[in-house]
N, C-alpha and C. Protein backbone atom coordinates (compact mmCIF):
# COMPACT_ATOMS: atom_id res chain seq x y z
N UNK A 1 90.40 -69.70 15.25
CA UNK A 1 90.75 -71.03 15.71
C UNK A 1 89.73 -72.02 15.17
N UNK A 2 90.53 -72.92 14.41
CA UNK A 2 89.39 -74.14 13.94
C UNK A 2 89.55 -75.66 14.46
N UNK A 3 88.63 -76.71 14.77
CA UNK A 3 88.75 -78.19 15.34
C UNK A 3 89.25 -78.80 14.07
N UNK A 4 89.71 -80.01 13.92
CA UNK A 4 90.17 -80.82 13.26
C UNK A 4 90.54 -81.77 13.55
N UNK A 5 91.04 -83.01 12.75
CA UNK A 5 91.71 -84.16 12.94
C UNK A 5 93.31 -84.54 12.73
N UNK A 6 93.61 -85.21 13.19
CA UNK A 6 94.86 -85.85 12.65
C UNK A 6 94.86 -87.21 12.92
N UNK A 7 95.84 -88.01 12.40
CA UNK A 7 96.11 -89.14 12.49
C UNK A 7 97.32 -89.58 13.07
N UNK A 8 97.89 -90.19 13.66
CA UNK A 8 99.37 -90.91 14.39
C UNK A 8 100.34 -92.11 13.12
N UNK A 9 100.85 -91.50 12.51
CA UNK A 9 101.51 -92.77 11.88
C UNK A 9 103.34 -92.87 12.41
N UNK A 10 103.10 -94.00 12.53
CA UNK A 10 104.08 -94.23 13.51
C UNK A 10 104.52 -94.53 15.09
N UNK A 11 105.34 -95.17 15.54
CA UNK A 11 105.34 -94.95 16.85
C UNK A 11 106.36 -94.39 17.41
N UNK A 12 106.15 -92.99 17.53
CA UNK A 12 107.41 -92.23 18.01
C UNK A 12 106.56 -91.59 19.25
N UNK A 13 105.00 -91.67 18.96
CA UNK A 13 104.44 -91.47 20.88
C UNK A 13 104.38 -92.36 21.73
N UNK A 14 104.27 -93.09 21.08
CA UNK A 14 104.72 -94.71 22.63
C UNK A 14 104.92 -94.23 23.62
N UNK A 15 104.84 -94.65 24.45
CA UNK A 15 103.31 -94.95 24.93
C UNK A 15 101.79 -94.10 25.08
N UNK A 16 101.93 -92.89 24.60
CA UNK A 16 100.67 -91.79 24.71
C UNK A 16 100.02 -92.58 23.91
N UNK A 17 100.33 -92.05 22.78
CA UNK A 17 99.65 -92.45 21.33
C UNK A 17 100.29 -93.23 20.47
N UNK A 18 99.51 -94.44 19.58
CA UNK A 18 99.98 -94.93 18.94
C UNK A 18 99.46 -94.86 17.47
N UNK A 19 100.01 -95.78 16.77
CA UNK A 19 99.87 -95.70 15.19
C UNK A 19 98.37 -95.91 15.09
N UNK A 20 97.63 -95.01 14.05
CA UNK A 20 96.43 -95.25 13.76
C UNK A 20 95.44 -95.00 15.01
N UNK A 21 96.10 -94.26 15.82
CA UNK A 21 95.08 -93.36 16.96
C UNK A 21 93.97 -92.12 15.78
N UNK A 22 93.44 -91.79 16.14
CA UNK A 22 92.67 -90.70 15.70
C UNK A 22 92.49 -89.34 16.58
N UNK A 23 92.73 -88.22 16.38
CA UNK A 23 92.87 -87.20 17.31
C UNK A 23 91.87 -85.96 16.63
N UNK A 24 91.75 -85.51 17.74
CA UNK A 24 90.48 -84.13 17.73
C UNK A 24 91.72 -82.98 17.97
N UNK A 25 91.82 -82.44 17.07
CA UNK A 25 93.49 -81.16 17.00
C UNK A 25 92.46 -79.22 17.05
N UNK A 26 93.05 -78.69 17.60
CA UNK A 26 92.76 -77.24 17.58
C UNK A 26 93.98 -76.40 16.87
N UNK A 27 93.52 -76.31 15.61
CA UNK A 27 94.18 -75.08 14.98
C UNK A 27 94.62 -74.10 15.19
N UNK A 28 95.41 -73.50 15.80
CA UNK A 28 95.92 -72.04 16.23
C UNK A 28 95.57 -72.30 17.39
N UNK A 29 95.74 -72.79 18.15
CA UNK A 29 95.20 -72.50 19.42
C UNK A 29 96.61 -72.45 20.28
N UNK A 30 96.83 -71.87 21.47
CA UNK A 30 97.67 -71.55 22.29
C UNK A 30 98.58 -72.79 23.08
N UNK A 31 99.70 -73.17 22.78
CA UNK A 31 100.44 -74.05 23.36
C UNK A 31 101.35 -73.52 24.24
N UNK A 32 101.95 -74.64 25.12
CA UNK A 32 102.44 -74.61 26.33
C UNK A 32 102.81 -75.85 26.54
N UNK A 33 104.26 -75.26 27.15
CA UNK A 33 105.19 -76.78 27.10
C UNK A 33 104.53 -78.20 27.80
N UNK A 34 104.68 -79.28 27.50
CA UNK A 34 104.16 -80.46 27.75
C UNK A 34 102.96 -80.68 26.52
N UNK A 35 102.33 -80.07 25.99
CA UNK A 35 101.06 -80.43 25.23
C UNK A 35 101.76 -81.24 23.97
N UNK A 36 100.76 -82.14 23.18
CA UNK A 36 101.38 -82.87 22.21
C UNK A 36 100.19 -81.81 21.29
N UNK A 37 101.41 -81.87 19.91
CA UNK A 37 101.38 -81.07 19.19
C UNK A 37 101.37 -81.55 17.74
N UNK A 38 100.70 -80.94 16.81
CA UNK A 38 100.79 -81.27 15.58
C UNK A 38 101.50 -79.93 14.67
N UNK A 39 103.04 -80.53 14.16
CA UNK A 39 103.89 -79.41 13.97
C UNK A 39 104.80 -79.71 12.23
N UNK A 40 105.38 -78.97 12.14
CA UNK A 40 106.20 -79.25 10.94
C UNK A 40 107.55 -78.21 11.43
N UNK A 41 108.71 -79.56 11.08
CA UNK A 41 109.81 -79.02 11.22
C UNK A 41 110.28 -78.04 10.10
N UNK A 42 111.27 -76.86 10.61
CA UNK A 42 111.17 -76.08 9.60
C UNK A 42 112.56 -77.17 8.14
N UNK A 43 113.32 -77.49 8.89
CA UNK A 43 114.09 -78.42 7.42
C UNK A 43 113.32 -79.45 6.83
N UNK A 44 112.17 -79.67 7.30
CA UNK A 44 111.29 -80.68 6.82
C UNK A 44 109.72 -80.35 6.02
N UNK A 45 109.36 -78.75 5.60
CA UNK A 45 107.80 -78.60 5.82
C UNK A 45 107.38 -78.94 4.93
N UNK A 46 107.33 -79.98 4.25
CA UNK A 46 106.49 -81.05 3.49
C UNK A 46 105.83 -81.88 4.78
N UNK A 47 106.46 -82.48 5.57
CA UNK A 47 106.27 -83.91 6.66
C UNK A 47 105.49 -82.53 8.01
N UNK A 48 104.55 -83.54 8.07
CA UNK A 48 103.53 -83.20 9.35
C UNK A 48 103.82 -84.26 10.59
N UNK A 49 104.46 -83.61 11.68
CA UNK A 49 104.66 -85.19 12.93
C UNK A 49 103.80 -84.20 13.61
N UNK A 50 103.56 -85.37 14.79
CA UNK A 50 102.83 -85.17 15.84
C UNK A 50 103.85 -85.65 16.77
N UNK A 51 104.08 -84.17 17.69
CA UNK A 51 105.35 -84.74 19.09
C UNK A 51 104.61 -83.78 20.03
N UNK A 52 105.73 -83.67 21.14
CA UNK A 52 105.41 -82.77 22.75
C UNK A 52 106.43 -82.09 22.77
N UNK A 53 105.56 -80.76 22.63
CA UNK A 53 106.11 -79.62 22.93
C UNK A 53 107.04 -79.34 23.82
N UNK A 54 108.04 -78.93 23.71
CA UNK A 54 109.21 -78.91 25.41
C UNK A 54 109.23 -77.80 25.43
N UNK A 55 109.93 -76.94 24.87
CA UNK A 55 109.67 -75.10 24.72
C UNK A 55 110.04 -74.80 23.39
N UNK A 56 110.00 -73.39 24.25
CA UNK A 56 110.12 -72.36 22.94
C UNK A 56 111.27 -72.07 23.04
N UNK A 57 111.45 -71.85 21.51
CA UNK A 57 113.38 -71.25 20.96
C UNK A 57 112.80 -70.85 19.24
N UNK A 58 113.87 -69.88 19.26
CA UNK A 58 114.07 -69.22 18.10
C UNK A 58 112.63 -69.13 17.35
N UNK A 59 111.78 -68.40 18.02
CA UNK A 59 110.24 -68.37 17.72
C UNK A 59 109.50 -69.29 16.70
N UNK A 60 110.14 -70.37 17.47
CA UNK A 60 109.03 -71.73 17.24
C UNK A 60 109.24 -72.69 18.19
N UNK A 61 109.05 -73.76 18.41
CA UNK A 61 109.16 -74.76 19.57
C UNK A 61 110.41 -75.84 19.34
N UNK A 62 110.78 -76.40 20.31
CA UNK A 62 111.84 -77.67 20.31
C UNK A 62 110.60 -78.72 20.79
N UNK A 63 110.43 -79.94 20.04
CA UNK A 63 109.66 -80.97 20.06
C UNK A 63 110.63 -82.17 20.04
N UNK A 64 109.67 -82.92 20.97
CA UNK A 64 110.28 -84.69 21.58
C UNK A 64 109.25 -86.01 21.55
N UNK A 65 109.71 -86.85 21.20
CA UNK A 65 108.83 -87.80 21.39
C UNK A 65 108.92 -88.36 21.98
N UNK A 66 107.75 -89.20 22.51
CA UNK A 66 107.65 -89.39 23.71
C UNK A 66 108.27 -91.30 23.95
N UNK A 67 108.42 -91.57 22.96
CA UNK A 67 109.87 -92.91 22.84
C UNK A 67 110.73 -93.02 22.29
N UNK A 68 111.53 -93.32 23.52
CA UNK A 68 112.91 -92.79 23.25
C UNK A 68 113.45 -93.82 21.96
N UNK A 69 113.04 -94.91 21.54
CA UNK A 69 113.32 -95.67 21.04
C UNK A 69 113.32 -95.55 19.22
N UNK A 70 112.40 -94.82 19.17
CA UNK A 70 111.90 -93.99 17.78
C UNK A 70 111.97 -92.42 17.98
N UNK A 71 112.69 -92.50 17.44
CA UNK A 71 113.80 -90.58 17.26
C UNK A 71 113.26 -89.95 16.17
N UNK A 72 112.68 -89.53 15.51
CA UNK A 72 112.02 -88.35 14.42
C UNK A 72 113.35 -87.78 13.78
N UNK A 73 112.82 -86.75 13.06
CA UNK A 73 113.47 -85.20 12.60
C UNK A 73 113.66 -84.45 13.64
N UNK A 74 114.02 -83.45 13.85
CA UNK A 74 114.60 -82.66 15.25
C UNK A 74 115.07 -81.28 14.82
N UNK A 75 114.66 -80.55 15.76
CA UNK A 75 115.36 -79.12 15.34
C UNK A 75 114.27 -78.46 15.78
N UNK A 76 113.97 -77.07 15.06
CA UNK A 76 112.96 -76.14 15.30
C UNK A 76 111.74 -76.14 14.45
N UNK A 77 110.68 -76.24 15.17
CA UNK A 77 109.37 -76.71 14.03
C UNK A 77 108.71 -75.44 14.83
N UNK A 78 107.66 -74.87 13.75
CA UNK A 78 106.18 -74.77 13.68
C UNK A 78 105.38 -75.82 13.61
N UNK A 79 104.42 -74.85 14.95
CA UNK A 79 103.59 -75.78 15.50
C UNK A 79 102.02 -75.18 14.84
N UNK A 80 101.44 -76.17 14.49
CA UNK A 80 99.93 -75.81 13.46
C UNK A 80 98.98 -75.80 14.36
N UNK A 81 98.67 -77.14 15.34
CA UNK A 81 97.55 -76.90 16.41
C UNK A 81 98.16 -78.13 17.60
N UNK A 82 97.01 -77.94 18.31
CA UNK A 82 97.32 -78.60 19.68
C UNK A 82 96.29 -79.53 19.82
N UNK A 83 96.84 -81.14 20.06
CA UNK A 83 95.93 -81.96 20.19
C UNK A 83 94.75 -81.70 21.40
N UNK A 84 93.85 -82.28 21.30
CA UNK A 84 93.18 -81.94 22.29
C UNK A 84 92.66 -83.35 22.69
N UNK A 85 92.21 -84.41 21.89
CA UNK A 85 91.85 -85.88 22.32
C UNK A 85 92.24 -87.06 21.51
N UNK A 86 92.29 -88.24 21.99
CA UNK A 86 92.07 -89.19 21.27
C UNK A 86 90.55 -89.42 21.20
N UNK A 87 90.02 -89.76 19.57
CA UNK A 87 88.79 -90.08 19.88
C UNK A 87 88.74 -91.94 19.70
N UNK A 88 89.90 -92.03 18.67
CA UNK A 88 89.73 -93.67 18.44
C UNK A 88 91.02 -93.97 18.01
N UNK A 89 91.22 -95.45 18.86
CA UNK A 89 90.29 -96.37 19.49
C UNK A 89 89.62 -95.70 20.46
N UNK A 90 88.48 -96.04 21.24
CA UNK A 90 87.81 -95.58 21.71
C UNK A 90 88.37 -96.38 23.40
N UNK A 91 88.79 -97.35 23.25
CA UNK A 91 89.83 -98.10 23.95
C UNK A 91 90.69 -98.67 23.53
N UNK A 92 91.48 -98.95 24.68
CA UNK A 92 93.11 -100.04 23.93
C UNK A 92 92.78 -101.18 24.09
N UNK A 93 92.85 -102.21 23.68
CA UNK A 93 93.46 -103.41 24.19
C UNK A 93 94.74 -103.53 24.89
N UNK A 94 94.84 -104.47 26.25
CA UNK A 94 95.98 -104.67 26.53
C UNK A 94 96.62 -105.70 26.22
């Protein structure tokens, strides 16, 4: 298991996370439904999203984002690691 980063482009986490958040991600590490996730759909594995895990099917996960308003790719993804923080912004503005 290794730490890492990712980045948010886009707003399909609205309201969790937004575009140009910065995240502290765990590589292999053990997920469980609700966690936001850094995954690749399998009709898509060029594109890396970051969504929330809902469960497991067909030994990989069904992923959602968390606004409803901005809809992604969809289907069955592998999941690479599990966010673990935002580090920045370090706050929001409201």
């Amino acid at each position: 298991m290794r730490i890492g980063t990712a980045l948010v482009s886009g707003p399909s986490m609205v309201p969790a996370l937004h575009d140009g958040d910065c995240l502290l991600v765990g590589w292999g590490w053990r997920v469980r439904p609700g966690d936001v996730v850094v995954a690749r759909f399998r009709e898509r594995p060029d594109l890396l999203v970051v969504k929330r895990a809902v469960r497991q099917v067909d030994g990989g996960w069904e992923l959602a984002s968390d606004n409803p308003f901005a809809p992604g790719p969809s289907g069955v993804a592998d999941v690479e690691a599990r966010v673990l923080l935002r580090y920045w912004p370090l706050r929001r503005r409201t």
